[in-house]
PDB file of N, CA and C in Angstrom:
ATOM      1  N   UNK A   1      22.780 -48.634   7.529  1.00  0.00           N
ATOM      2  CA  UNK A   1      21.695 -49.178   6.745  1.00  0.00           C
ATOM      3  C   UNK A   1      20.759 -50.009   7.632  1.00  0.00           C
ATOM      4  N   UNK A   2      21.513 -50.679   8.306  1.00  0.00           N
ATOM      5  CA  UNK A   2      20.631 -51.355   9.240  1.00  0.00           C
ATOM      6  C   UNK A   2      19.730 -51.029  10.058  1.00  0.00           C
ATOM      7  N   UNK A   3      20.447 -49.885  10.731  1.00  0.00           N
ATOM      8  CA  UNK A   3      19.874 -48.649  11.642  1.00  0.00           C
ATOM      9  C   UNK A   3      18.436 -48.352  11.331  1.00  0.00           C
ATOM     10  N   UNK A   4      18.668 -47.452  10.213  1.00  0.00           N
ATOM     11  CA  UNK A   4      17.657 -47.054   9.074  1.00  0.00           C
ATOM     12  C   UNK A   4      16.554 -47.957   9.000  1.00  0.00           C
ATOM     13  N   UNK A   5      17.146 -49.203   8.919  1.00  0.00           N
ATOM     14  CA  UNK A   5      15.621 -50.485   8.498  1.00  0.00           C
ATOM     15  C   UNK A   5      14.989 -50.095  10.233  1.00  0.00           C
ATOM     16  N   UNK A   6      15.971 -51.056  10.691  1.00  0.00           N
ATOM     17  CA  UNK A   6      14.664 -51.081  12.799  1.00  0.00           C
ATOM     18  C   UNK A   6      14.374 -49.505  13.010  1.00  0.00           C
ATOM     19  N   UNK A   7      14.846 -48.417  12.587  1.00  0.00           N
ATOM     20  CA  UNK A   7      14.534 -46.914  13.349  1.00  0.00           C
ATOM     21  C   UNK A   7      12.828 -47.240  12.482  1.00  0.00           C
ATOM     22  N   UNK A   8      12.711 -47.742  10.935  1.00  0.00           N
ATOM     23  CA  UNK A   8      11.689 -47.571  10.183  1.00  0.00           C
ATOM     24  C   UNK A   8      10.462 -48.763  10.771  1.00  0.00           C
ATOM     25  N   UNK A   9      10.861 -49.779  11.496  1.00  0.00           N
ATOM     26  CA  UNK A   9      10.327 -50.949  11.441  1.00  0.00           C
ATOM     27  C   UNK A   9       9.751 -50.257  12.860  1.00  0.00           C
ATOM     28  N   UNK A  10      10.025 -49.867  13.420  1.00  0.00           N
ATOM     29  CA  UNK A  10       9.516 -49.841  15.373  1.00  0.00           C
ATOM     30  C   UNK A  10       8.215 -48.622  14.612  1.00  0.00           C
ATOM     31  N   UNK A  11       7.865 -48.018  14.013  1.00  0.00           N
ATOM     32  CA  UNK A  11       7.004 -47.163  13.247  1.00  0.00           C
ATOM     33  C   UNK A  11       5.843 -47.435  12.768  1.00  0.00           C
ATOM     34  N   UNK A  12       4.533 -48.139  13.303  1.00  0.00           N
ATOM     35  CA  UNK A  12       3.743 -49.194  12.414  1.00  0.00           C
ATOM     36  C   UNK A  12       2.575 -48.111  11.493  1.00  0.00           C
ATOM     37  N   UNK A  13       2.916 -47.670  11.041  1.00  0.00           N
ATOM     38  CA  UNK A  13       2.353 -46.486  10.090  1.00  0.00           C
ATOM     39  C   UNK A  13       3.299 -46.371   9.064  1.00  0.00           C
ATOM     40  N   UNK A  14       4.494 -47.074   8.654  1.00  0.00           N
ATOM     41  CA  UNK A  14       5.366 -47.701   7.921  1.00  0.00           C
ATOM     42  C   UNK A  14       5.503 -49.007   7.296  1.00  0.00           C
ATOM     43  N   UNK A  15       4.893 -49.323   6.139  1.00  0.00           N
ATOM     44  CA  UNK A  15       4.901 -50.730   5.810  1.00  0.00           C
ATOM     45  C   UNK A  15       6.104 -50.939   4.941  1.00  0.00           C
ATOM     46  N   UNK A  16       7.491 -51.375   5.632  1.00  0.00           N
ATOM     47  CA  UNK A  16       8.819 -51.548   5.994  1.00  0.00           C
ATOM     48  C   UNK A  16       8.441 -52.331   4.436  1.00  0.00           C
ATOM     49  N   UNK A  17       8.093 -53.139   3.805  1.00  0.00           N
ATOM     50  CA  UNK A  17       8.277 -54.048   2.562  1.00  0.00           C
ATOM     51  C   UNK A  17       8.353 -52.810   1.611  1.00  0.00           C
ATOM     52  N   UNK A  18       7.707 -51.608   1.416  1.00  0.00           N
ATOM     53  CA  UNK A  18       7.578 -51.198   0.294  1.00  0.00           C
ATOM     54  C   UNK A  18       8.370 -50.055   0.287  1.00  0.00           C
ATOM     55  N   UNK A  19       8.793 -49.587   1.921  1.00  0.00           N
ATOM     56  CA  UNK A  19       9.975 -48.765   2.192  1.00  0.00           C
ATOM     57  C   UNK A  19      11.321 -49.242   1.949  1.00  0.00           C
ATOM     58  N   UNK A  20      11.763 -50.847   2.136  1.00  0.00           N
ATOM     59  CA  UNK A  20      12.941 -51.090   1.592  1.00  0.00           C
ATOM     60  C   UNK A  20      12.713 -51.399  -0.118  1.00  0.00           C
ATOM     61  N   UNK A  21      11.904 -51.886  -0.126  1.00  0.00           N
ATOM     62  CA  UNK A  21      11.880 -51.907  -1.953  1.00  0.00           C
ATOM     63  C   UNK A  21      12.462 -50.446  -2.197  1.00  0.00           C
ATOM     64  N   UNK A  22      11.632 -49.431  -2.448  1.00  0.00           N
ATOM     65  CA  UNK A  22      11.810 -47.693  -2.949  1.00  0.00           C
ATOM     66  C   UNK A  22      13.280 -47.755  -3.073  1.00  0.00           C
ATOM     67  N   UNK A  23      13.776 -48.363  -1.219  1.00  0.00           N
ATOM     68  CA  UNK A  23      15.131 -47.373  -1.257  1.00  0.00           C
ATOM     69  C   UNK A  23      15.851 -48.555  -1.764  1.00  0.00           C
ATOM     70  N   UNK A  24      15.985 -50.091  -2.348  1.00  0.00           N
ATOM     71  CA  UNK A  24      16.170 -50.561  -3.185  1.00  0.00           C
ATOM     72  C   UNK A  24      16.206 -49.650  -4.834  1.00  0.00           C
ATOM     73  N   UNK A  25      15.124 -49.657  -5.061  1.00  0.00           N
ATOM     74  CA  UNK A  25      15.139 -49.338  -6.392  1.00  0.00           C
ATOM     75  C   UNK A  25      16.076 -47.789  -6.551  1.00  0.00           C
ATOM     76  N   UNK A  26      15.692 -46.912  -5.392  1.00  0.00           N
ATOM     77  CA  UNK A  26      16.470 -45.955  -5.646  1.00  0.00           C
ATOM     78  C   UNK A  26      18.217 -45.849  -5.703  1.00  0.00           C
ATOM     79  N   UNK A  27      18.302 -46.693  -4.935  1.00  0.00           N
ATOM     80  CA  UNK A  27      20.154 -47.096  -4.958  1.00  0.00           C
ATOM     81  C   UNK A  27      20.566 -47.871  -6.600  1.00  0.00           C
ATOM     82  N   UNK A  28      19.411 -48.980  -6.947  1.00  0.00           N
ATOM     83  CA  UNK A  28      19.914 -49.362  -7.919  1.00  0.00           C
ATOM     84  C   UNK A  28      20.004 -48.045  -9.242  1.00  0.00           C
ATOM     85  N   UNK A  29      18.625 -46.908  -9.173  1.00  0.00           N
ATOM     86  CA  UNK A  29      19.513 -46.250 -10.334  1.00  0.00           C
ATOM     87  C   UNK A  29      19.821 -45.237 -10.163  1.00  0.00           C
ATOM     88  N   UNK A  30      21.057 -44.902  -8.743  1.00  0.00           N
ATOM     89  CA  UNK A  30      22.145 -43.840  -8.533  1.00  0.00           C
ATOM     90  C   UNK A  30      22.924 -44.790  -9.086  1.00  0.00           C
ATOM     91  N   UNK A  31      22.855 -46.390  -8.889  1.00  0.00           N
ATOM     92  CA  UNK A  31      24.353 -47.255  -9.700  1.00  0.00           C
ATOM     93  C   UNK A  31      24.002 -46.998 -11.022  1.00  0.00           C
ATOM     94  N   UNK A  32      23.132 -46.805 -11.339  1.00  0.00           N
ATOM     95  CA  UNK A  32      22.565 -46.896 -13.215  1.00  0.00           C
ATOM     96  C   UNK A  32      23.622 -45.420 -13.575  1.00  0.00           C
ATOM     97  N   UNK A  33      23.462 -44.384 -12.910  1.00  0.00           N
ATOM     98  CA  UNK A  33      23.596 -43.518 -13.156  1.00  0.00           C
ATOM     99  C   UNK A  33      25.418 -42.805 -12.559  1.00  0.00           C
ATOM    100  N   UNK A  34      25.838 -43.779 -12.233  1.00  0.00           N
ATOM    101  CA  UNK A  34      26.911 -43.847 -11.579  1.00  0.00           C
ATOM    102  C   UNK A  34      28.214 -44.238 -12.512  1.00  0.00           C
ATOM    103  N   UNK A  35      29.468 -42.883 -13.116  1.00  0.00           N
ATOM    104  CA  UNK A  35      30.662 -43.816 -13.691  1.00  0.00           C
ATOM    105  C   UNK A  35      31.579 -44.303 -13.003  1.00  0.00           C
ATOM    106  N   UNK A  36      31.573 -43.675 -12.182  1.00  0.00           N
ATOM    107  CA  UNK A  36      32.816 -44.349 -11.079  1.00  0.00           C
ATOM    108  C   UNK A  36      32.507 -45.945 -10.534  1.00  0.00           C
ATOM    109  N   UNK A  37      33.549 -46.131 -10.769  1.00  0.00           N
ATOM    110  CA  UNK A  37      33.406 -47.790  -9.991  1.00  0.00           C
ATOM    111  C   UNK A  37      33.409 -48.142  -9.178  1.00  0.00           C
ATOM    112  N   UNK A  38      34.321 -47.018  -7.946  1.00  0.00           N
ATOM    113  CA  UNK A  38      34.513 -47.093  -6.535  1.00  0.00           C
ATOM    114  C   UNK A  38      32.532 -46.646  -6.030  1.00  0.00           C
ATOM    115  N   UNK A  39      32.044 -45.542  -6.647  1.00  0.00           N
ATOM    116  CA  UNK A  39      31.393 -45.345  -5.847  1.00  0.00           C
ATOM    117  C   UNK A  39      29.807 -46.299  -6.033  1.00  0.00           C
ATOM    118  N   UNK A  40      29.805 -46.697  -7.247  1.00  0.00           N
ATOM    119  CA  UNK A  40      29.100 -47.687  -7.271  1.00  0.00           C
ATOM    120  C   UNK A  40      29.328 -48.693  -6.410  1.00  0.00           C
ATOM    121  N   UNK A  41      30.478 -49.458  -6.788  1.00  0.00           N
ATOM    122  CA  UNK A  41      30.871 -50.852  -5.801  1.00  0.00           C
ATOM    123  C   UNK A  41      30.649 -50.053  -4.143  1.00  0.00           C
ATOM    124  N   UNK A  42      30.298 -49.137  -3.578  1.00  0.00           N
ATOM    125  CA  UNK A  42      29.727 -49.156  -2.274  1.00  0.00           C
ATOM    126  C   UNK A  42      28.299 -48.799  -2.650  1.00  0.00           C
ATOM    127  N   UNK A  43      27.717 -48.559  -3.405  1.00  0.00           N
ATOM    128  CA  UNK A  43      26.136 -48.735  -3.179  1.00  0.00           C
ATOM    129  C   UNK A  43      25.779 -50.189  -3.295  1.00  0.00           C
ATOM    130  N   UNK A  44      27.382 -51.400  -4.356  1.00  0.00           N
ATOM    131  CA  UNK A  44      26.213 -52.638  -4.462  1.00  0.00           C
ATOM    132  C   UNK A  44      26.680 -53.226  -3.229  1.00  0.00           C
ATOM    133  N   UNK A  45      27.091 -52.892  -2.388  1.00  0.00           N
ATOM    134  CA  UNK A  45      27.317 -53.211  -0.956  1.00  0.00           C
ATOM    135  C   UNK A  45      26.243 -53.057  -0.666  1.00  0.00           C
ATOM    136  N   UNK A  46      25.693 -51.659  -0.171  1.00  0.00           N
ATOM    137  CA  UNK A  46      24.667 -51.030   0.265  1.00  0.00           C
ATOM    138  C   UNK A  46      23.095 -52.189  -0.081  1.00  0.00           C
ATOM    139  N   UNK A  47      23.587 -52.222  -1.578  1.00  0.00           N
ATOM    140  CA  UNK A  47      21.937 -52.890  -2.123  1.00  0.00           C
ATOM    141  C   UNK A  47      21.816 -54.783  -1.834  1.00  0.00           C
ATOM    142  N   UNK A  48      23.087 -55.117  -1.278  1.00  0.00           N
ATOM    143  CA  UNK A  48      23.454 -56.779  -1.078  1.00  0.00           C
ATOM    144  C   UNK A  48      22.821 -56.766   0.507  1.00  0.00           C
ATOM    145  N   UNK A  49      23.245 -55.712   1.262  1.00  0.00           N
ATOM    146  CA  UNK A  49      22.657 -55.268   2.531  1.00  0.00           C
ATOM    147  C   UNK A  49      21.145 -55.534   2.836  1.00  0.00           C
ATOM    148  N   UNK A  50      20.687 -54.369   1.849  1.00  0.00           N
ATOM    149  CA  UNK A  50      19.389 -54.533   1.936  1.00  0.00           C
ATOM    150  C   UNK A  50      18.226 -55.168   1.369  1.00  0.00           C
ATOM    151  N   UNK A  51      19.037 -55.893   0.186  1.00  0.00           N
ATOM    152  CA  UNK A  51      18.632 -56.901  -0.394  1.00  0.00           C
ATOM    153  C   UNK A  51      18.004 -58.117   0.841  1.00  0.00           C
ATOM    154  N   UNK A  52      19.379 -58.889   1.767  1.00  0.00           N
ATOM    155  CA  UNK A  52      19.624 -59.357   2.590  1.00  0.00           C
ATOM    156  C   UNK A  52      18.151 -59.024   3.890  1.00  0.00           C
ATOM    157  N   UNK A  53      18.491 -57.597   4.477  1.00  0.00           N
ATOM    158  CA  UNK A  53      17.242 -57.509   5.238  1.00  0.00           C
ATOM    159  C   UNK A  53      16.028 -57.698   4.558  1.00  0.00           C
ATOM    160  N   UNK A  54      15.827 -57.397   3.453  1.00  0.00           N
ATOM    161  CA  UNK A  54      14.193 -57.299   2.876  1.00  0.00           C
ATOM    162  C   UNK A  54      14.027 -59.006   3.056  1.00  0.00           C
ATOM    163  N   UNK A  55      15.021 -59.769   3.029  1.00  0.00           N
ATOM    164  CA  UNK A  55      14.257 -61.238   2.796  1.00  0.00           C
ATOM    165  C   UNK A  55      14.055 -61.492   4.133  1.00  0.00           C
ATOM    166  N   UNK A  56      14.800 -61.354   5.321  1.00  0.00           N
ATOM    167  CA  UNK A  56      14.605 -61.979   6.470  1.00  0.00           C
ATOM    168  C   UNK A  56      13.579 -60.583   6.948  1.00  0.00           C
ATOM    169  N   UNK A  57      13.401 -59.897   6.872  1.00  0.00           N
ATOM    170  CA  UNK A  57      12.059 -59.271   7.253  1.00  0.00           C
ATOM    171  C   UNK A  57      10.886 -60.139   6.866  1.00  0.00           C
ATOM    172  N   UNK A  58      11.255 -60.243   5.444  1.00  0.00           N
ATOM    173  CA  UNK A  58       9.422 -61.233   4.530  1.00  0.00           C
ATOM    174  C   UNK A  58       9.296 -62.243   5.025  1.00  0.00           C
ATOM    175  N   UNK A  59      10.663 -63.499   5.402  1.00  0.00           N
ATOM    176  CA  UNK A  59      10.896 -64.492   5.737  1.00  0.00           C
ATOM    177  C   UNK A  59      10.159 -64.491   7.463  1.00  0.00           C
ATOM    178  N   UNK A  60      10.698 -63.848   8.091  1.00  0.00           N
ATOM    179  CA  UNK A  60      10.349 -63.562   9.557  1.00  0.00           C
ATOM    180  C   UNK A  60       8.729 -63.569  10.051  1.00  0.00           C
ATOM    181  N   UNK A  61       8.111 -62.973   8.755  1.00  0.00           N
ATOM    182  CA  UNK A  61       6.726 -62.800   8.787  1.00  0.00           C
ATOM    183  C   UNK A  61       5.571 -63.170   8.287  1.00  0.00           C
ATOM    184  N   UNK A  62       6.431 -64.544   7.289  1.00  0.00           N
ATOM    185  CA  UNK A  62       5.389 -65.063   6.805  1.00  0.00           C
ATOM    186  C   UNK A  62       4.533 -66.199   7.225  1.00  0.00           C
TER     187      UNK A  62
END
């Protein structure tokens, strides 16, 4: 996940705020849409992750 953010961020034809939002919103509704518990509880990993980078990206740059 992390990977994913700096491979997107070194790209400046990428405005990284609205690229982690998307893939925010998109993880939150594979969990919407998700019965299993196991495989949810690793996307809200996934979304605590990138939750996490989106602030110290905004934070970093404001």
């Amino acid at each position: 996940m992390i990977n994913w953010v700096l491979e997107n961020m070194t790209n400046p034809s990428i405005q990284i705020y609205d690229l982690i939002e998307s893939k925010m919103n998109e993880i939150i509704l594979t969990i919407n849409q998700t019965y299993s518990i196991f495989e949810a509880d690793k996307l809200h990993g996934e979304l605590r992750i990138l939750d996490w980078i989106f602030y110290q990206v905004c934070i970093n740059n404001e």
